[in-house]
Protein backbone atom coordinates (compact mmCIF):
# COMPACT_ATOMS: atom_id res chain seq x y z
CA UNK A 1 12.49 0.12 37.13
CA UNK A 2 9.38 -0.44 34.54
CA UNK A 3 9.57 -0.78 31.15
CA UNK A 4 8.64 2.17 30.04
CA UNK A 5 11.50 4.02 32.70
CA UNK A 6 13.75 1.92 31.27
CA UNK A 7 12.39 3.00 27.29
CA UNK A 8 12.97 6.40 28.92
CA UNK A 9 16.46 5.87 29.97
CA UNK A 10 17.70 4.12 26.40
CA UNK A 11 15.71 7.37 25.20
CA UNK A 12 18.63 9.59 27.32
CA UNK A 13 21.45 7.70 26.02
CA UNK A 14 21.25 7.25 22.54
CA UNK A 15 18.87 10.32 21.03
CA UNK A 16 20.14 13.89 20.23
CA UNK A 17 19.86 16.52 22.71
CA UNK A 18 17.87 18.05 19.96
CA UNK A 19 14.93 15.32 20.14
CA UNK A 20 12.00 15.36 22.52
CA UNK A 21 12.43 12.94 25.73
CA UNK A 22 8.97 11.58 26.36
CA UNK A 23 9.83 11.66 30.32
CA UNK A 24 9.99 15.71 29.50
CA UNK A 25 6.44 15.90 27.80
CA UNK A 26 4.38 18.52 29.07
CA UNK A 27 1.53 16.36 29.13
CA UNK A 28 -1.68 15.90 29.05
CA UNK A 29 -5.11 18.38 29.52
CA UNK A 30 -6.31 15.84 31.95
CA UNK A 31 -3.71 13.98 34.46
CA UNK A 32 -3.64 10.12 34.17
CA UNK A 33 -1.47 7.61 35.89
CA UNK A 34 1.40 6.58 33.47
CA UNK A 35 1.40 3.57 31.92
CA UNK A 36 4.43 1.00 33.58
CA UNK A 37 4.95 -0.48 29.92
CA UNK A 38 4.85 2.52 27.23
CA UNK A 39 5.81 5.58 27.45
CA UNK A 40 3.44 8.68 26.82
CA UNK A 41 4.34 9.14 23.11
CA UNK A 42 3.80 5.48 22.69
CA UNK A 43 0.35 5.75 24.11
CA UNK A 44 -0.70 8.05 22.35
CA UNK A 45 0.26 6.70 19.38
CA UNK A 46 -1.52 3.81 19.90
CA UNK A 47 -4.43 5.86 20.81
CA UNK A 48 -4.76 7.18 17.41
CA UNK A 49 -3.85 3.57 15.73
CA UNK A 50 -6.89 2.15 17.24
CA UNK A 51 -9.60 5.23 17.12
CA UNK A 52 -12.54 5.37 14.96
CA UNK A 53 -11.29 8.18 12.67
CA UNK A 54 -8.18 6.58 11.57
CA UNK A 55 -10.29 3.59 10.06
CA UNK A 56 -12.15 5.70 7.89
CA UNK A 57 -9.24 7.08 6.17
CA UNK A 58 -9.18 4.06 3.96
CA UNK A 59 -12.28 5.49 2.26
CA UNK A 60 -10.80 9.33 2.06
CA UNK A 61 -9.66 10.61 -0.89
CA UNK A 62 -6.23 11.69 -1.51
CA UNK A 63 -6.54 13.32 -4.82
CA UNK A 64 -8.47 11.39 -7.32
CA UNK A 65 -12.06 11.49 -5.71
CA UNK A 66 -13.62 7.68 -4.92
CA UNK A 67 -10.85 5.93 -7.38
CA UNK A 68 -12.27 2.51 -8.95
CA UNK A 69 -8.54 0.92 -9.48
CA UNK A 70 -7.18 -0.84 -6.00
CA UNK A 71 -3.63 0.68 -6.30
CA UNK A 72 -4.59 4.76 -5.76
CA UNK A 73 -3.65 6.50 -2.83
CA UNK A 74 -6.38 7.27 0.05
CA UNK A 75 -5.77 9.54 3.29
CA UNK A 76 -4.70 6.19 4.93
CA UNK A 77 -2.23 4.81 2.59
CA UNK A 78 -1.06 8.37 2.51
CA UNK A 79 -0.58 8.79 6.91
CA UNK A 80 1.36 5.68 6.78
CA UNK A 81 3.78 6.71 4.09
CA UNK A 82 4.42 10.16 5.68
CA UNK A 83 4.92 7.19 8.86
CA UNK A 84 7.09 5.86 7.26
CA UNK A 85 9.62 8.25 5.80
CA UNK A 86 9.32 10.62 8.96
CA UNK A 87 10.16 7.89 11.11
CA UNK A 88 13.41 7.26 8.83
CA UNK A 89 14.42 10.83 8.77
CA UNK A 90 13.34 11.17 12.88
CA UNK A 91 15.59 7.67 13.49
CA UNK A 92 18.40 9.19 11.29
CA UNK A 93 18.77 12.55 13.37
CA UNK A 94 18.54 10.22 16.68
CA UNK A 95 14.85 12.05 17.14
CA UNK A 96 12.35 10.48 18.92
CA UNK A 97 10.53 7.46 16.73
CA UNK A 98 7.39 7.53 18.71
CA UNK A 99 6.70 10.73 19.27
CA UNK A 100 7.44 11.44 15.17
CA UNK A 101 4.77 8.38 14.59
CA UNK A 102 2.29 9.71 16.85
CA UNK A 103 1.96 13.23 15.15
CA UNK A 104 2.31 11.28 11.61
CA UNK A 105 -0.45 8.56 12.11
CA UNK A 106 -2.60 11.77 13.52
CA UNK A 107 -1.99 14.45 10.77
CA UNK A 108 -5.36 14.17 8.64
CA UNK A 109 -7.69 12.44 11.22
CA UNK A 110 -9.67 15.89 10.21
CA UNK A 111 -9.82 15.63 6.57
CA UNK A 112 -12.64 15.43 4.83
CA UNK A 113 -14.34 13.52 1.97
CA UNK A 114 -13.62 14.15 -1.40
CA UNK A 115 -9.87 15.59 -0.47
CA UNK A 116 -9.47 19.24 0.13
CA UNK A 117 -12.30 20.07 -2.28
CA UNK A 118 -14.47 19.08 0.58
CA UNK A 119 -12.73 21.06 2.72
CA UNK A 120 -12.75 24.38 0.54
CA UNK A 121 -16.68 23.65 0.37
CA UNK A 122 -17.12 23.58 4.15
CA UNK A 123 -14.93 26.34 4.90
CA UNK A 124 -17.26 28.41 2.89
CA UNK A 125 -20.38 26.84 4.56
CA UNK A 126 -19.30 26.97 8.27
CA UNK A 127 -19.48 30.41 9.57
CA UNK A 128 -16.27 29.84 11.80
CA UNK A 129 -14.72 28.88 8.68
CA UNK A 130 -12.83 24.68 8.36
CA UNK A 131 -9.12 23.50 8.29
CA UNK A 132 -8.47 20.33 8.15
CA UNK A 133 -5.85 20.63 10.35
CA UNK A 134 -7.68 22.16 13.12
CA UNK A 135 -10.45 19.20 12.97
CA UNK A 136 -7.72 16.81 13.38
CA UNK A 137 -7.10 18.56 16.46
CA UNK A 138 -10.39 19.06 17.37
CA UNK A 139 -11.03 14.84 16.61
CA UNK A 140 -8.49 14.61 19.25
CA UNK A 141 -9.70 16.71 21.90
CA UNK A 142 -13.17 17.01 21.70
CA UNK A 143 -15.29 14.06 18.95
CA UNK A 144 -13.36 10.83 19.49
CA UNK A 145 -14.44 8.54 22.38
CA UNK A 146 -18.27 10.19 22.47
CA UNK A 147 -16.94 13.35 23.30
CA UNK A 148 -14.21 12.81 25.78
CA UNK A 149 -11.32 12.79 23.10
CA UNK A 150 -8.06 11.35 23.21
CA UNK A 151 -6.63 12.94 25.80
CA UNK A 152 -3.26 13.15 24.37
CA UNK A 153 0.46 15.49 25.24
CA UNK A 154 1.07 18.63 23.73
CA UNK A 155 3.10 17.22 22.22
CA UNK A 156 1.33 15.30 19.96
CA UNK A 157 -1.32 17.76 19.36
CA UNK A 158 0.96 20.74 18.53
CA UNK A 159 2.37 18.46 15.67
CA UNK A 160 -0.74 17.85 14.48
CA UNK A 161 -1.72 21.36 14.24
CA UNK A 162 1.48 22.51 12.41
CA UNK A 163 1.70 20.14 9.87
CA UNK A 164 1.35 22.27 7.06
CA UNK A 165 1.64 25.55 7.10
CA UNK A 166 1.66 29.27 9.44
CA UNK A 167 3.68 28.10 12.60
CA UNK A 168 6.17 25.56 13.15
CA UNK A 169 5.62 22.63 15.47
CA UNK A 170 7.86 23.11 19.02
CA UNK A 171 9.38 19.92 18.34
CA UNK A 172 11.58 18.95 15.99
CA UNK A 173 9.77 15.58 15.07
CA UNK A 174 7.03 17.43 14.46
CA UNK A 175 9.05 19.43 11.85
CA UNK A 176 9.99 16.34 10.61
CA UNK A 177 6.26 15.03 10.12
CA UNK A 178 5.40 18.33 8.18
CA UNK A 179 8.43 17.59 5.84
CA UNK A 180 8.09 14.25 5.59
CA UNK A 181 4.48 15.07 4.59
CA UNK A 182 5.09 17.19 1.29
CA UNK A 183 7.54 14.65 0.13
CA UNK A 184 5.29 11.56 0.53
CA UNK A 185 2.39 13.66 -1.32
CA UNK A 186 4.20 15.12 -4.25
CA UNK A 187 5.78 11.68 -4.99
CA UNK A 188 2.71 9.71 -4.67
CA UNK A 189 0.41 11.90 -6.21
CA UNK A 190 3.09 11.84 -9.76
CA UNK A 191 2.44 8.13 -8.97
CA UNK A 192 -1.49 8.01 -9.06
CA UNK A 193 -1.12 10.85 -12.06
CA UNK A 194 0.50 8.52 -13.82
CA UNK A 195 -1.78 5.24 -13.11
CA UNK A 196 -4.83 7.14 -14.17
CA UNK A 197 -2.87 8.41 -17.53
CA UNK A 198 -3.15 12.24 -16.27
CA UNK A 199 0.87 12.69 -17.01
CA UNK A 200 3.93 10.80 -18.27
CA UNK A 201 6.92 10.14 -16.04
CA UNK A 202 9.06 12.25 -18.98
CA UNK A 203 6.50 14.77 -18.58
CA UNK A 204 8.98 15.70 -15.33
CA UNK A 205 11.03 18.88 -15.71
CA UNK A 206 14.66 17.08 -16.70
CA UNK A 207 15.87 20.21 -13.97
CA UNK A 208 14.13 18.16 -11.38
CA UNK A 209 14.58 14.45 -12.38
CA UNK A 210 18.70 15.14 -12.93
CA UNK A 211 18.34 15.92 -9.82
CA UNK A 212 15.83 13.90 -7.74
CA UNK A 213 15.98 11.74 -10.18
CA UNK A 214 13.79 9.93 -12.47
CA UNK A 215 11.60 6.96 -10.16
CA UNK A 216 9.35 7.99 -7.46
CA UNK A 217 11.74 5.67 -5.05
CA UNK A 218 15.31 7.81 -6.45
CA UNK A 219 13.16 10.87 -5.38
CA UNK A 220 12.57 9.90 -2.38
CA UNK A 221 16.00 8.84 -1.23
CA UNK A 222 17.39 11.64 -2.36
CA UNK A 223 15.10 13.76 -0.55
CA UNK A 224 15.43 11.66 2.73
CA UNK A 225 19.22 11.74 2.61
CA UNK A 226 19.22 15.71 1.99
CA UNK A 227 17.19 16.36 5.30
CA UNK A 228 18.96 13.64 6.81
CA UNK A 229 22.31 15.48 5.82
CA UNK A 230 21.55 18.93 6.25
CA UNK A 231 19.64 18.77 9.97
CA UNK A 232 21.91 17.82 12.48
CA UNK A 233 22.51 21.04 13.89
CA UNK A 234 18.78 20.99 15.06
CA UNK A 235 17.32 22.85 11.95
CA UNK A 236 15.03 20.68 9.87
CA UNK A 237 16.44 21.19 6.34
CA UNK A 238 16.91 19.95 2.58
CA UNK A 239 20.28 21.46 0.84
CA UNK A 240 19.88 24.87 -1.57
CA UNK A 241 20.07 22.66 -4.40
CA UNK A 242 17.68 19.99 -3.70
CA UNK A 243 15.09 22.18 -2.35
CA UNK A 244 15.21 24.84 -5.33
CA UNK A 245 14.72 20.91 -7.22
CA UNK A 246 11.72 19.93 -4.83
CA UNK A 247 9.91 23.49 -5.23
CA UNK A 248 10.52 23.18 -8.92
CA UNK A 249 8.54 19.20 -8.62
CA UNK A 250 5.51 21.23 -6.67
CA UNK A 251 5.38 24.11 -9.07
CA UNK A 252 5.01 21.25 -12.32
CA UNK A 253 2.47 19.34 -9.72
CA UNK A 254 0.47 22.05 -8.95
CA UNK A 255 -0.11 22.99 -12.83
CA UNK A 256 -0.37 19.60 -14.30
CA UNK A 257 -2.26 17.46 -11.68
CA UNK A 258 -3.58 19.60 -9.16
CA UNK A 259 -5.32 22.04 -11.66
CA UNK A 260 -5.75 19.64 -14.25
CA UNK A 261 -9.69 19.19 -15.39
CA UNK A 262 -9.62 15.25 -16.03
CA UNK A 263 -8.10 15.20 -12.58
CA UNK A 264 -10.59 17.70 -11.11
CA UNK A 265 -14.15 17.05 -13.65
CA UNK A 266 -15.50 15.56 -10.76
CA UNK A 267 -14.58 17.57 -8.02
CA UNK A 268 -17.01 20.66 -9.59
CA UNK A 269 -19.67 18.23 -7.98
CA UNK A 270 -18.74 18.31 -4.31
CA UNK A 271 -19.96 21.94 -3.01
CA UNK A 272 -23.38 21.57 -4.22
CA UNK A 273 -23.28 17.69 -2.49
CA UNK A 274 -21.54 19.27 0.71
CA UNK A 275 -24.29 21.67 0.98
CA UNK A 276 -26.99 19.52 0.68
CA UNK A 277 -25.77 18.14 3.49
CA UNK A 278 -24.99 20.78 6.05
CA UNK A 279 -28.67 22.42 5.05
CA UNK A 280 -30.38 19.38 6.74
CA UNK A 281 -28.50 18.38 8.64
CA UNK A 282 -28.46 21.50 10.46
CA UNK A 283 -32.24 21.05 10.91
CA UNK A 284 -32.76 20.19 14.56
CA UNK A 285 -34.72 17.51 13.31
CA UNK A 286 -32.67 15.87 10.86
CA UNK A 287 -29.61 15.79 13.27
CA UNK A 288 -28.16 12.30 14.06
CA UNK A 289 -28.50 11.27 17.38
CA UNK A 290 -25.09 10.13 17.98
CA UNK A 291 -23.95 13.30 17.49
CA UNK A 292 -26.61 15.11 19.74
CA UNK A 293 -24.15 15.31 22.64
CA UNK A 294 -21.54 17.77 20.58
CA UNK A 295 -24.96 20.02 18.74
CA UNK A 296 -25.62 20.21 22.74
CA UNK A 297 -22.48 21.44 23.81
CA UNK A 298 -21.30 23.24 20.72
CA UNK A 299 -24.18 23.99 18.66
CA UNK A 300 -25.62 22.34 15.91
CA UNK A 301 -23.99 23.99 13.05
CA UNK A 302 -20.69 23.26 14.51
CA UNK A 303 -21.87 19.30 15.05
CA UNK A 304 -22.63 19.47 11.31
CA UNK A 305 -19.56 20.44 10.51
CA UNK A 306 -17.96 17.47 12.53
CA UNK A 307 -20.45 15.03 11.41
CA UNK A 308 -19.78 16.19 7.37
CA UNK A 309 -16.04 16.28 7.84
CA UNK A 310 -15.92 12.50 9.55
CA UNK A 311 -17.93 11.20 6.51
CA UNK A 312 -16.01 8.58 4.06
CA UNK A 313 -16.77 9.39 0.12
CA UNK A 314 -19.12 6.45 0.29
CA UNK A 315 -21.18 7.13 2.94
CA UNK A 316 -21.24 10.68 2.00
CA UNK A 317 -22.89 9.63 -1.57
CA UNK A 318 -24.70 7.65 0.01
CA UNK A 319 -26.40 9.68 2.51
CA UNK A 320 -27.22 12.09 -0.13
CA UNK A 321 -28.82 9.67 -2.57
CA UNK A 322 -30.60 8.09 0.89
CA UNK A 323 -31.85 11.49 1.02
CA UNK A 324 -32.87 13.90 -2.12
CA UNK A 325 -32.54 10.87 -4.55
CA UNK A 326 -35.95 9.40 -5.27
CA UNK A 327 -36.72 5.65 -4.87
CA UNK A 328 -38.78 3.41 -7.22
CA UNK A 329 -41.87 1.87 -5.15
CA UNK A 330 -42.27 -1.61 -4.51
CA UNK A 331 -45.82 -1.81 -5.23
C-alpha cells in the first residue's frame, strides 16, 4: 500500500460520510498517473501553493487600494485566512482538510488589481463581460503553466467557481470555503477600517457585538462555532440568531467602509487607468509576447483581459506611467 492509499484509507475511517473522499474525485480534464505519496486533493493544492498567480497576491488589494502601512490586508493575507478558518470548520465537521485548502488557497487567483474596482472596470471593458471568479477558473485551466493550466479535479475547480455567489459548490468543503470566505472578509476588513481611522470599534451596531461580540477574534469564534454547531447534518449553516447578527455586521460594512469616500477617493481613478490599458494593449502591436500564445488561441481582447487581470497594483501603475507618463531627457 502507498502513502497516499493509505491517506485514502485514514480518509474512510475517520471523515463524515458527508465529506468528499479524494479516492472518489471525479478527476481531472486530462488523465495523469497518481501520485504514490499525495493524494489528488493534496496535489492540487500544492499546485496552486507553488503557481505564479498565487505570488502575486501579495501585491493585490483587498480593500484599501496599494496601502503604505505593513499591517493591511492584501488578496494573499486574505486566501490564507479564509485557509485557515475553513480548514477549522472543514476539520470540525470531519470534512476533508485538503480538499477545503485546495479550493481556499485557489479562490481569488483571478482577482484583479485595485480590488473589485478593477474588476467592475473590466467587466465594462471586455465585451464577454469579467468575474473574478471565473478568471480564477480560467488561471487554472487555461493561463498558468504557458497555457497548459493546472490541470486540476472537479473538484477543486467547482469550489473555486462557487465561492461567492449564484450556485452552490457540489461539495460540502467547498460550501465551507464560500462561508469561511465572508467571515474572514467582514472581520478583517472592520480590522483595516479601523487601522486607517475609517471607523471606531464602538462604531459596531451593539445588536451585533452582544452578539458576535466586541474583538475581531470573539467574532470569529463565535461564528466558527455556530457553523461548526449547526452543520452536522450535511447542511452548511450558522444558527437564526447568529446569522440575522452576521447580516446585520455586512449591512453596517457595506455603508460605512465599503461606500465610504476616504475609503474609496482613490478608487474613482482605476477605470480611466484600466482603460488605458486594455486600449493598447489590445493593439496587435503593443501586445506582450509572453502572452502571444493565449491572443493566438483566444483572441487578443480576451489575452488583454488576462494579461490586465494578472497585473499587481504596482506593476499596473507602473506600466501606465512606463507608458502615457512623459520622461525628462537626459541630455
Amino acid at each position: 500500500m502507498t502513502v497516499s492509499e493509505r491517506t485514502q484509507s485514514i480518509e474512510e475511517q475517520i471523515l463524515s460520510p458527508y465529506a468528499a473522499f479524494s479516492k472518489n474525485t471525479l478527476g481531472r480534464d486530462v488523465p495523469e498517473e497518481e501520485c504514490d505519496l499525495r493524494t489528488p486533493y493534496q496535489r492540487d493544492r500544492d499546485r496552486i501553493l507553488h503557481c505564479k498567480s498565487f505570488r502575486r497576491l501579495k501585491h493585490k488589494t483587498q480593500v484599501f487600494l496599494s496601502p503604505e502601512g505593513d499591517h493591511y490586508r492584501t488578496r494573499l493575507t486574505h486566501t490564507l485566512e479564509v485557509s485557515q478558518i475553513a480548514r477549522t470548520i472543514a476539520r470540525a465537521l470531519r470534512l476533508n482538510e485538503d480538499l477545503t485548502e485546495a479550493i481556499s488557497l485557489g479562490h481569488d487567483l483571478g482577482h484583479t488589481p485595485f480590488g473589485h474596482a478593477g474588476e467592475r472596470a473590466l467587466d465594462e471593458l471586455y465585451p464577454g463581460g469579467f468575474r473574478h471568479y471565473e478568471q480564477s477558473v480560467r488561471i487554472v485551466e487555461k493561463l498558468e503553466k504557458n497555457g497548459a493550466g493546472l490541470n486540476l479535479t472537479k473538484e477543486v475547480r467547482d469550489g473555486i467557481l462557487c465561492h461567492t455567489k449564484g450556485t452552490e459548490a457540489m461539495t460540502l468543503e467547498g460550501r465551507v470555503v464560500r462561508l469561511a470566505d465572508r467571515i474572514a472578509y467582514i472581520n478583517h476588513d472592520i480590522d483595516d477600517a479601523e487601522r486607517a481611522g475609517v471607523l471606531l470599534e464602538n462604531d459596531i451596531p451593539q445588536e451585533v457585538t452582544s452578539v458576535l461580540g466586541g474583538r475581531r477574534s470573539e467574532r470569529i469564534d463565535t461564528l466558527v462555532h455556530s457553523v461548526a454547531e449547526n452543520s452536522l447534518d450535511g447542511t452548511i449553516r450558522m444558527s437564526p440568531t447568529i446569522q440575522k447578527a452576521f447580516d446585520r455586521l455586512y449591512d453596517f460594512m457595506y455603508e460605512y467602509v465599503y461606500l465610504n469616500p476616504y475609503a474609496k477617493a482613490e478608487e474613482k481613478k482605476v477605470p480611466n487607468l484600466i482603460g488605458a490599458l486594455y486600449g493598447y494593449l489590445k493593439v496587435p502591436e503593443n501586445f506582450p509576447q509572453e502572452m502571444s500564445r493565449i491572443a493566438e488561441r483566444d483572441g487578443i481582447e480576451c489575452a488583454a483581459c488576462d494579461y490586465i487581470a494578472g497585473m499587481t497594483d504596482h506593476f499596473a501603475i507602473q506600466l501606465f506611467q512606463d507608458i502615457y507618463v512623459p520622461k525628462s531627457w537626459n541630455i
